[in-house]
Protein backbone atom coordinates (compact mmCIF):
# COMPACT_ATOMS: atom_id res chain seq x y z
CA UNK A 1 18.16 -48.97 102.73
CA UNK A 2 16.82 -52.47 102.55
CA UNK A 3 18.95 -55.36 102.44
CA UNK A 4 16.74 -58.70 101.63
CA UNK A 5 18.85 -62.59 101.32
CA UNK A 6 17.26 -65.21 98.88
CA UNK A 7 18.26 -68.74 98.16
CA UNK A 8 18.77 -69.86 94.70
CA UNK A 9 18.53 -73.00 93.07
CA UNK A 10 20.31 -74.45 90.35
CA UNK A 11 23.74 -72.34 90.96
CA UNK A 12 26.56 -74.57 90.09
CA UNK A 13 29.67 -72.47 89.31
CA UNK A 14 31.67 -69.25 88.62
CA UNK A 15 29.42 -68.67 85.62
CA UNK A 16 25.78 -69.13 87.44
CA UNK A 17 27.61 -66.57 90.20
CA UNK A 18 27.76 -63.68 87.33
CA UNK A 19 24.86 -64.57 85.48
CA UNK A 20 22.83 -63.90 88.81
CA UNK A 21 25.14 -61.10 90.12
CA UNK A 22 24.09 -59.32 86.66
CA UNK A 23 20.60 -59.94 86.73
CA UNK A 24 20.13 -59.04 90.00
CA UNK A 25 21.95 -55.62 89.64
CA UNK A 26 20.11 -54.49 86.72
CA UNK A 27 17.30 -54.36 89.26
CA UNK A 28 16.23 -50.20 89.87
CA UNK A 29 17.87 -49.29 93.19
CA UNK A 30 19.99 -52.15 93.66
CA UNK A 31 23.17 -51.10 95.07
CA UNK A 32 24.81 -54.37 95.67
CA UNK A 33 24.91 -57.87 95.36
CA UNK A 34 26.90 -60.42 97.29
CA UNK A 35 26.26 -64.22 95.97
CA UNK A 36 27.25 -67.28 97.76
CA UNK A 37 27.93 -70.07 95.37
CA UNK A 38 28.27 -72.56 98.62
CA UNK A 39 25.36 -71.34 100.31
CA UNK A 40 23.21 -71.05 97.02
CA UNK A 41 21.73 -67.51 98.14
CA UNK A 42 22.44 -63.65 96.98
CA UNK A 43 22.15 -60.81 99.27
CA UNK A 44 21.06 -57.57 97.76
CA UNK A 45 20.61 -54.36 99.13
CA UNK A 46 18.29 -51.68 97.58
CA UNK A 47 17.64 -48.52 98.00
CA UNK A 48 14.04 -49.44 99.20
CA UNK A 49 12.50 -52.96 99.06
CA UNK A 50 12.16 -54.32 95.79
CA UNK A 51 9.30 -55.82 94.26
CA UNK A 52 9.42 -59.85 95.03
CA UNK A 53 8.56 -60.69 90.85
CA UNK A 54 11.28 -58.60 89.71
CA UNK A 55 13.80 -60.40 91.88
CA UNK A 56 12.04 -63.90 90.66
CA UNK A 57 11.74 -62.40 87.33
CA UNK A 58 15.72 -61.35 87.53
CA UNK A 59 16.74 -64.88 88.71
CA UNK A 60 14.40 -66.87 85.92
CA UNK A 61 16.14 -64.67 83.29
CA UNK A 62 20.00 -65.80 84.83
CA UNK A 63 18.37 -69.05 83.82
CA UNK A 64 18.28 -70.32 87.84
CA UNK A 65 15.02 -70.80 90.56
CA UNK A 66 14.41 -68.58 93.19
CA UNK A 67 13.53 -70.26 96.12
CA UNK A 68 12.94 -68.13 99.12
CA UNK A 69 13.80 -65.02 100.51
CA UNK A 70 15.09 -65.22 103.79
């Protein structure tokens, strides 16, 4: 199991919260997602690591920026 945090830019509301939440989980192996609209980060764990441009990838298409994975 791999659990991997990454900050976000550009989250603003309830809205950019599900729009990345959904993104994120469409991701193969993803078995959760936690977002923090305060913190501006997402916490996913995977069944193994995922591939960093299909996280970036996921985040572009909720329309936000991924910064960093932590």
């Amino acid at each position: 199991m791999s659990r991997e945090t990454y900050t976000i830019k550009g989250m603003t509301c309830a809205h950019c919260v599900n729009a990345v939440s959904g993104e994120l989980s469409r991701l193969p192996g993803v078995t959760g997602v936690e977002v923090d609209l305060a913190g501006g980060t997402a916490t996913v764990t995977s069944n193994t690591p995922l591939d960093p441009r299909a996280v970036r990838d996921a985040v572009d298409e909720a329309g936000y920026e991924l910064v960093e994975a932590r």
